[in-house]
PDB file of N, CA and C in Angstrom:
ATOM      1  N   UNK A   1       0.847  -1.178   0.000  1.00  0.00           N
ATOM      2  CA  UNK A   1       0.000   0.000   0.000  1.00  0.00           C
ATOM      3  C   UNK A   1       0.892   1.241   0.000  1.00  0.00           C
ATOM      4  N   UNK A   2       0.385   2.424  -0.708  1.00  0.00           N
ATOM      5  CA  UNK A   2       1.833   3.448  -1.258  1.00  0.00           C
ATOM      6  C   UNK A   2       1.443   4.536   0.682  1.00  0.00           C
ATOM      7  N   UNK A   3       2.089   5.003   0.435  1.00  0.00           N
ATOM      8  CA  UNK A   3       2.008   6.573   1.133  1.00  0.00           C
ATOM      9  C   UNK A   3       1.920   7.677   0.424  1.00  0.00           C
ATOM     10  N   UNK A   4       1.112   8.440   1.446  1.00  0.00           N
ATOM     11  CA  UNK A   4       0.540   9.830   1.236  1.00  0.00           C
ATOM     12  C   UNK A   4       1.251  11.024   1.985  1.00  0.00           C
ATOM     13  N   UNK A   5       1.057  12.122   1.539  1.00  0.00           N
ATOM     14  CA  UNK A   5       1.422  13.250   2.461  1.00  0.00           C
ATOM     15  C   UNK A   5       0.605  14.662   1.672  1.00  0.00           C
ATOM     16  N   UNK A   6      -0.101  15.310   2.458  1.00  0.00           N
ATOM     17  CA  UNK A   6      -0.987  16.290   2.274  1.00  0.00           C
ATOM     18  C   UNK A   6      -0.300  17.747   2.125  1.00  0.00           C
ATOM     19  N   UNK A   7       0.219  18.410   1.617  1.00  0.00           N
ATOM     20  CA  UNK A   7       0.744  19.421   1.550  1.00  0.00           C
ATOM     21  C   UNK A   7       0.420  20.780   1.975  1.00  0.00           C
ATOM     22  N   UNK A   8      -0.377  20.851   3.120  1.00  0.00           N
ATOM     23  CA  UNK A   8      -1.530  21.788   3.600  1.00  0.00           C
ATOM     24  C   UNK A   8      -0.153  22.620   4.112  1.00  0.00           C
ATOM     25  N   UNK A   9       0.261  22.508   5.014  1.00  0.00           N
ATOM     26  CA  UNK A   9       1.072  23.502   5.473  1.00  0.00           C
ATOM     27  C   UNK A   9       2.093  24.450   4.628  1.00  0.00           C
ATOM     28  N   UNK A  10       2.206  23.852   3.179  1.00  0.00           N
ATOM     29  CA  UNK A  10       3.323  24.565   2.626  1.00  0.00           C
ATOM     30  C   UNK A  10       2.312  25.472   1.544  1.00  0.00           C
ATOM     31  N   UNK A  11       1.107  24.580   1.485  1.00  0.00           N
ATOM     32  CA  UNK A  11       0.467  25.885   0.563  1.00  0.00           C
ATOM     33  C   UNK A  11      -0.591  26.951   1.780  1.00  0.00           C
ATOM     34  N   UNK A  12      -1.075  26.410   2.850  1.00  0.00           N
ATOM     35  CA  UNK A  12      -1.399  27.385   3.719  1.00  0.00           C
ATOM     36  C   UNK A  12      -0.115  28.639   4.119  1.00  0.00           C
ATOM     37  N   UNK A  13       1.409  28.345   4.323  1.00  0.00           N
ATOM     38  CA  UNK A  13       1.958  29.494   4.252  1.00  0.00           C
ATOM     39  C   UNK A  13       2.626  30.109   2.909  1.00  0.00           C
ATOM     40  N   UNK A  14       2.126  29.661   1.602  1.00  0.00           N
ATOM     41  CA  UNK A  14       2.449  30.152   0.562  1.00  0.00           C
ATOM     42  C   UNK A  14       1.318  31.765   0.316  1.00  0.00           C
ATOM     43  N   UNK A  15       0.185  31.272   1.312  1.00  0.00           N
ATOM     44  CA  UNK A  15      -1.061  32.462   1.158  1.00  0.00           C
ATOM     45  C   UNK A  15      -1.060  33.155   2.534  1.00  0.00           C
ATOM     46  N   UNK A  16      -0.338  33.058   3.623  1.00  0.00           N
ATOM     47  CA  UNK A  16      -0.226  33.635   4.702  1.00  0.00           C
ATOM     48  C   UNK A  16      -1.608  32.766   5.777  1.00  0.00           C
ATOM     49  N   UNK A  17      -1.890  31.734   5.586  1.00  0.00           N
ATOM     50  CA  UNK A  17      -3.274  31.233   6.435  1.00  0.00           C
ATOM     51  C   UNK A  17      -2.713  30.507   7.699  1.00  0.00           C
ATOM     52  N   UNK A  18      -3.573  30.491   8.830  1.00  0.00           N
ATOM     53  CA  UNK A  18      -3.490  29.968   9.539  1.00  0.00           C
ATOM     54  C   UNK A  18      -4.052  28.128   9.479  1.00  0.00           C
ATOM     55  N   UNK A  19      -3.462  27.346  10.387  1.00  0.00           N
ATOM     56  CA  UNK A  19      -4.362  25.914   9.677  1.00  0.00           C
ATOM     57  C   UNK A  19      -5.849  26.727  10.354  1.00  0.00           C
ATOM     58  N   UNK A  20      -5.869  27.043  11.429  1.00  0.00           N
ATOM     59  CA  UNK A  20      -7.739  27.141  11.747  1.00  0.00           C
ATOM     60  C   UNK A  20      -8.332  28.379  10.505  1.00  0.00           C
ATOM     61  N   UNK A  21      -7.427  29.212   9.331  1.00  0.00           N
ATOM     62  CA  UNK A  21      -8.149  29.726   8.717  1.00  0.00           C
ATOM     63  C   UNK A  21      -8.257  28.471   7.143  1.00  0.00           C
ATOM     64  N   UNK A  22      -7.388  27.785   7.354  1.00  0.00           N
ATOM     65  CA  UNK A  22      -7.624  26.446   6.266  1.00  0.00           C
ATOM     66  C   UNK A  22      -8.896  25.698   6.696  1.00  0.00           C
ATOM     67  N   UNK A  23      -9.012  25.464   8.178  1.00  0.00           N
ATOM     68  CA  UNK A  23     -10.011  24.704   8.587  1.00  0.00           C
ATOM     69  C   UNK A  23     -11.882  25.185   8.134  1.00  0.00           C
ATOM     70  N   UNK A  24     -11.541  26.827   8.015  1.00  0.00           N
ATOM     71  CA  UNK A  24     -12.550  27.793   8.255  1.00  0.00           C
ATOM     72  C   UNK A  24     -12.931  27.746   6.435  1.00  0.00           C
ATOM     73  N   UNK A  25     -12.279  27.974   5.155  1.00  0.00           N
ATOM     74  CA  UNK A  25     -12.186  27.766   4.259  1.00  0.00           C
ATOM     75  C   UNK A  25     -12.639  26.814   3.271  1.00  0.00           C
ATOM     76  N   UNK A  26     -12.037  25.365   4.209  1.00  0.00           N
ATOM     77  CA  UNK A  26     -12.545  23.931   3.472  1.00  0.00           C
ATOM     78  C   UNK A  26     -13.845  23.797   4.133  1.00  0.00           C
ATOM     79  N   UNK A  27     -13.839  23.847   5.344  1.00  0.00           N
ATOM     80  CA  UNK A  27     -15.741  23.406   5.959  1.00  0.00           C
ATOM     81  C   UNK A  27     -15.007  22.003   6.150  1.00  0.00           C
ATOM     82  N   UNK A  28     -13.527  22.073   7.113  1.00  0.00           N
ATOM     83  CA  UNK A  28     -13.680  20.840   7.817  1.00  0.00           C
ATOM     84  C   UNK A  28     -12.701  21.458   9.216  1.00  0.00           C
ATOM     85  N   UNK A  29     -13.422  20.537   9.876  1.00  0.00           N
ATOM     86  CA  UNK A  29     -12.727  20.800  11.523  1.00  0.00           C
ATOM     87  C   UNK A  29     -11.503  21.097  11.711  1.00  0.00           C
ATOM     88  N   UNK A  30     -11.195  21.901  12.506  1.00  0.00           N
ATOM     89  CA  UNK A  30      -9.548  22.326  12.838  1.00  0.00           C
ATOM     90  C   UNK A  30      -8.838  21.227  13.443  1.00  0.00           C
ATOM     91  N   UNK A  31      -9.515  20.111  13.863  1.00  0.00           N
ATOM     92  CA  UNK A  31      -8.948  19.207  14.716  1.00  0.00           C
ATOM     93  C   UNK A  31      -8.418  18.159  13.310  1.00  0.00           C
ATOM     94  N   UNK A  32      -9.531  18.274  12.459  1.00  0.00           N
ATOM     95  CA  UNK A  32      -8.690  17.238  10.794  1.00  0.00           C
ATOM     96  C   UNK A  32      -7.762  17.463  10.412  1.00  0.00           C
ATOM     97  N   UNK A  33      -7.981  18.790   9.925  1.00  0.00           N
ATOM     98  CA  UNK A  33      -6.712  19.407   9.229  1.00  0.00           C
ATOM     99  C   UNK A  33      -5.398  19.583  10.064  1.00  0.00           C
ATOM    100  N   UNK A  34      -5.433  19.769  11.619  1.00  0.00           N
ATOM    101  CA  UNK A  34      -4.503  19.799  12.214  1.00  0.00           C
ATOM    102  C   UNK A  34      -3.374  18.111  12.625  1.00  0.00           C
ATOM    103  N   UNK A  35      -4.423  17.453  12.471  1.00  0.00           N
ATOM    104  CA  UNK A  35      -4.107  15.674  12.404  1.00  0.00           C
ATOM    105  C   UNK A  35      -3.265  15.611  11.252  1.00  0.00           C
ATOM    106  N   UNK A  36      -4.052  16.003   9.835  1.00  0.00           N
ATOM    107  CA  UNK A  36      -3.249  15.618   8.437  1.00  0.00           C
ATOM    108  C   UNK A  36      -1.784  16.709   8.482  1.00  0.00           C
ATOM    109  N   UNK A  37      -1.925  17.794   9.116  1.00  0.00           N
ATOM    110  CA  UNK A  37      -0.271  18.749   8.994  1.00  0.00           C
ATOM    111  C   UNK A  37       0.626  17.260   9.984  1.00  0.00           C
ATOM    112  N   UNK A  38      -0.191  17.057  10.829  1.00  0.00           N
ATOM    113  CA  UNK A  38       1.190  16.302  11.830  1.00  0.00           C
ATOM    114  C   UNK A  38       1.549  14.942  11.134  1.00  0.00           C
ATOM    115  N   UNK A  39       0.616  14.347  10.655  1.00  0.00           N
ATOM    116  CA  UNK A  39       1.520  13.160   9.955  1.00  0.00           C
ATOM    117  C   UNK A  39       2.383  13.025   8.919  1.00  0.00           C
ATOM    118  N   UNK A  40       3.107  12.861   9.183  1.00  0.00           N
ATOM    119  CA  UNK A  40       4.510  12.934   8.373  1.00  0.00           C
ATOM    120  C   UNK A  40       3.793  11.847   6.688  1.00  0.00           C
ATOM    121  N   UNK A  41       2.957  10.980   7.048  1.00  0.00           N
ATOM    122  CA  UNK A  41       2.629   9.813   5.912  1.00  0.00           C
ATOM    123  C   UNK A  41       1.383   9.134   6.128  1.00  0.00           C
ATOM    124  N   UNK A  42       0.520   9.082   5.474  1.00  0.00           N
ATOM    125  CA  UNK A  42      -0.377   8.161   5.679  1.00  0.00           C
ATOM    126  C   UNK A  42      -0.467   7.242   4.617  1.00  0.00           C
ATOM    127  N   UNK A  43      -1.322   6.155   4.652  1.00  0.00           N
ATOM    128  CA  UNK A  43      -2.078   5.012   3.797  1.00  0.00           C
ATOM    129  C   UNK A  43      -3.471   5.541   3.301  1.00  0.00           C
ATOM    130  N   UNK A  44      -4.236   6.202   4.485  1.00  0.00           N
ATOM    131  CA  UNK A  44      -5.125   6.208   3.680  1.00  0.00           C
ATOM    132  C   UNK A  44      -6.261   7.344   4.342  1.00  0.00           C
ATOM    133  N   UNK A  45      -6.779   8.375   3.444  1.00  0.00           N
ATOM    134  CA  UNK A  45      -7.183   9.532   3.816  1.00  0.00           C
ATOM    135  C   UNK A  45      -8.999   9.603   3.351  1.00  0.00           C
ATOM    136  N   UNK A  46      -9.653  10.839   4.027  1.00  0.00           N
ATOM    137  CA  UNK A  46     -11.150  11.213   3.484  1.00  0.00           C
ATOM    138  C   UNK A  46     -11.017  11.326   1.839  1.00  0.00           C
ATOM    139  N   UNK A  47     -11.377  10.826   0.981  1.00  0.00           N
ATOM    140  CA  UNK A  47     -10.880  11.747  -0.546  1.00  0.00           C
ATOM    141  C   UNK A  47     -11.751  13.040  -0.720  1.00  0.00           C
ATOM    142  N   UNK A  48     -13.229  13.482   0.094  1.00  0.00           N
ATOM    143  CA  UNK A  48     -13.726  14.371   0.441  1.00  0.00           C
ATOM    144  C   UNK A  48     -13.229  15.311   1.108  1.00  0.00           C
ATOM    145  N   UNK A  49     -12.393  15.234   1.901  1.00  0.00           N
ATOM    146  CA  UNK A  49     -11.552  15.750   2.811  1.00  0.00           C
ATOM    147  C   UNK A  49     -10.770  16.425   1.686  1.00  0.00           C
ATOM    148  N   UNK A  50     -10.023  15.647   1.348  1.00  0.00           N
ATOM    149  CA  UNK A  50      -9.192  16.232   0.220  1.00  0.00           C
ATOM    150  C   UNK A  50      -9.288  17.145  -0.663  1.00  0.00           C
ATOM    151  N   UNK A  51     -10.810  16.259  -1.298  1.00  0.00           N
ATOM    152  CA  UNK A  51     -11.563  17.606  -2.446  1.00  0.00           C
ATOM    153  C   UNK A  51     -11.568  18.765  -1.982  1.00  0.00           C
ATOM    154  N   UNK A  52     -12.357  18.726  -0.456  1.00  0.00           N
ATOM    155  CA  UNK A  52     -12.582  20.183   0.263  1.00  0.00           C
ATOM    156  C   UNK A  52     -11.623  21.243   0.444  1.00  0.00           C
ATOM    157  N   UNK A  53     -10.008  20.739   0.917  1.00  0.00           N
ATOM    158  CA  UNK A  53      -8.719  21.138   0.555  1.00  0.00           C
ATOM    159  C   UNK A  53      -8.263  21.968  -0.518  1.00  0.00           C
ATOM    160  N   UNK A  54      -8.628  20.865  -1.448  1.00  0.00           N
ATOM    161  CA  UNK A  54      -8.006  21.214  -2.944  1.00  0.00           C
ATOM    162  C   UNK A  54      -8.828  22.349  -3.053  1.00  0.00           C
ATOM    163  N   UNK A  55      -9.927  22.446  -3.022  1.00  0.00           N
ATOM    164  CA  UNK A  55     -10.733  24.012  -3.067  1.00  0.00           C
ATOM    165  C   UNK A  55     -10.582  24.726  -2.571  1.00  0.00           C
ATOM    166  N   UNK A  56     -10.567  24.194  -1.373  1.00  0.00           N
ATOM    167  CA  UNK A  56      -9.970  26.094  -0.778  1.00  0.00           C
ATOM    168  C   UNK A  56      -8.638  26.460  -1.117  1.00  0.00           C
ATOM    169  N   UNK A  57      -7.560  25.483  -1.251  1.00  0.00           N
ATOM    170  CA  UNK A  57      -6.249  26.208  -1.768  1.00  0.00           C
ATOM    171  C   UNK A  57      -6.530  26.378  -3.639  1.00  0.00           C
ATOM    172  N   UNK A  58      -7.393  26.376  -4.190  1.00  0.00           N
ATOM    173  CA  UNK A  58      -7.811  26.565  -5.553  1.00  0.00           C
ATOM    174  C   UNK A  58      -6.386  25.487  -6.075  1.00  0.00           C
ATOM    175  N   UNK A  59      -6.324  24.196  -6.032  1.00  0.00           N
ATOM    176  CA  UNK A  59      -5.122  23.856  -6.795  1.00  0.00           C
ATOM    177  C   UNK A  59      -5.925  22.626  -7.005  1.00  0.00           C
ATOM    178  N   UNK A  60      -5.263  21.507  -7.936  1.00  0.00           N
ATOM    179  CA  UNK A  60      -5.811  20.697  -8.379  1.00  0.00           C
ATOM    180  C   UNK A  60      -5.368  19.234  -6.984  1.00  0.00           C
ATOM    181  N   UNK A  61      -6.042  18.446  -6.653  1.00  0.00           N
ATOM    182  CA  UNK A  61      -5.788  17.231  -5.864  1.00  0.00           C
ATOM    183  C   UNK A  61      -4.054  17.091  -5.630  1.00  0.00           C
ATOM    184  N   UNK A  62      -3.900  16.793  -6.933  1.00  0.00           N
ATOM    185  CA  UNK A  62      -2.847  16.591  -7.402  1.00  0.00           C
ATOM    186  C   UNK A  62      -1.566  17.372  -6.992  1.00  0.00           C
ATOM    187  N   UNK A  63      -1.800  18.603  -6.615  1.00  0.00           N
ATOM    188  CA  UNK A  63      -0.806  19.426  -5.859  1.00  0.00           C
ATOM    189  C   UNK A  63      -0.821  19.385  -4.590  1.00  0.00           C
ATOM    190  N   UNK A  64      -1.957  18.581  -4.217  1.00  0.00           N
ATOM    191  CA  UNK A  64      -2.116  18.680  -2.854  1.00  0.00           C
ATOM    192  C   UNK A  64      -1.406  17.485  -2.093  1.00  0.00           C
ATOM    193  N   UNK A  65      -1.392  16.473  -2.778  1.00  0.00           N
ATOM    194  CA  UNK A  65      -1.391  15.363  -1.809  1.00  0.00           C
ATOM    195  C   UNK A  65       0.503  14.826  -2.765  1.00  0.00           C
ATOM    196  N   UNK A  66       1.467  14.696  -1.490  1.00  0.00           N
ATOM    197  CA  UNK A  66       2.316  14.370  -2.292  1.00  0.00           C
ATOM    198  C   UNK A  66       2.427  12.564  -1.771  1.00  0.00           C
ATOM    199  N   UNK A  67       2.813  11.736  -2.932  1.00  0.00           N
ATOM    200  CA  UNK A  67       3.017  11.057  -2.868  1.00  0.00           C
ATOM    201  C   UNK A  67       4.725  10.283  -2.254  1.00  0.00           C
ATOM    202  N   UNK A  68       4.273   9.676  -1.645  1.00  0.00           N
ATOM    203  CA  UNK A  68       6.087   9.086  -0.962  1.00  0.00           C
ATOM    204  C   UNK A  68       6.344   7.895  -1.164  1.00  0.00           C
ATOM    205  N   UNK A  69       6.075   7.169  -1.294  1.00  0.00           N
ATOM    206  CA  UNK A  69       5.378   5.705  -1.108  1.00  0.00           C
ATOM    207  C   UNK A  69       4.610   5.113  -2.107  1.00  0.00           C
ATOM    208  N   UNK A  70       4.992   3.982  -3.386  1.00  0.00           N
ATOM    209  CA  UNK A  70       3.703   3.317  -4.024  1.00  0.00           C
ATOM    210  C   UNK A  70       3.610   1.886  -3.742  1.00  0.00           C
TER     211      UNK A  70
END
């Protein structure tokens, strides 16, 4: 099973945001988004979660989630 890694923190300070103004943005809890900055890797994530992400940082999935692991 590959690994994941969410790139929230490097595009939240590419726009000056806080994670609770990322949290406020996507319409998901500060306690999620603050879980996905701390893990260094996961297996396996919300893909809703994600979508919600990818929208508020206006970028495609694909910029969001880096891959480490297949």
């Amino acid at each position: 099973m590959g690994l994941i890694r969410l790139k929230i923190r490097e595009l939240a300070d590419e726009r000056g945001w806080t994670l609770k103004e990322v949290a406020e943005r996507s319409g998901l809890n500060y306690s999620t988004v603050k879980n996905y900055v701390q893990r260094e890797s996961m297996t396996m994530t919300d893909y809703t979660a994600i979508h919600r992400l990818a929208r508020a940082f206006g970028v495609a999935i694909e910029d969001l989630v880096e891959i480490l692991e297949e």
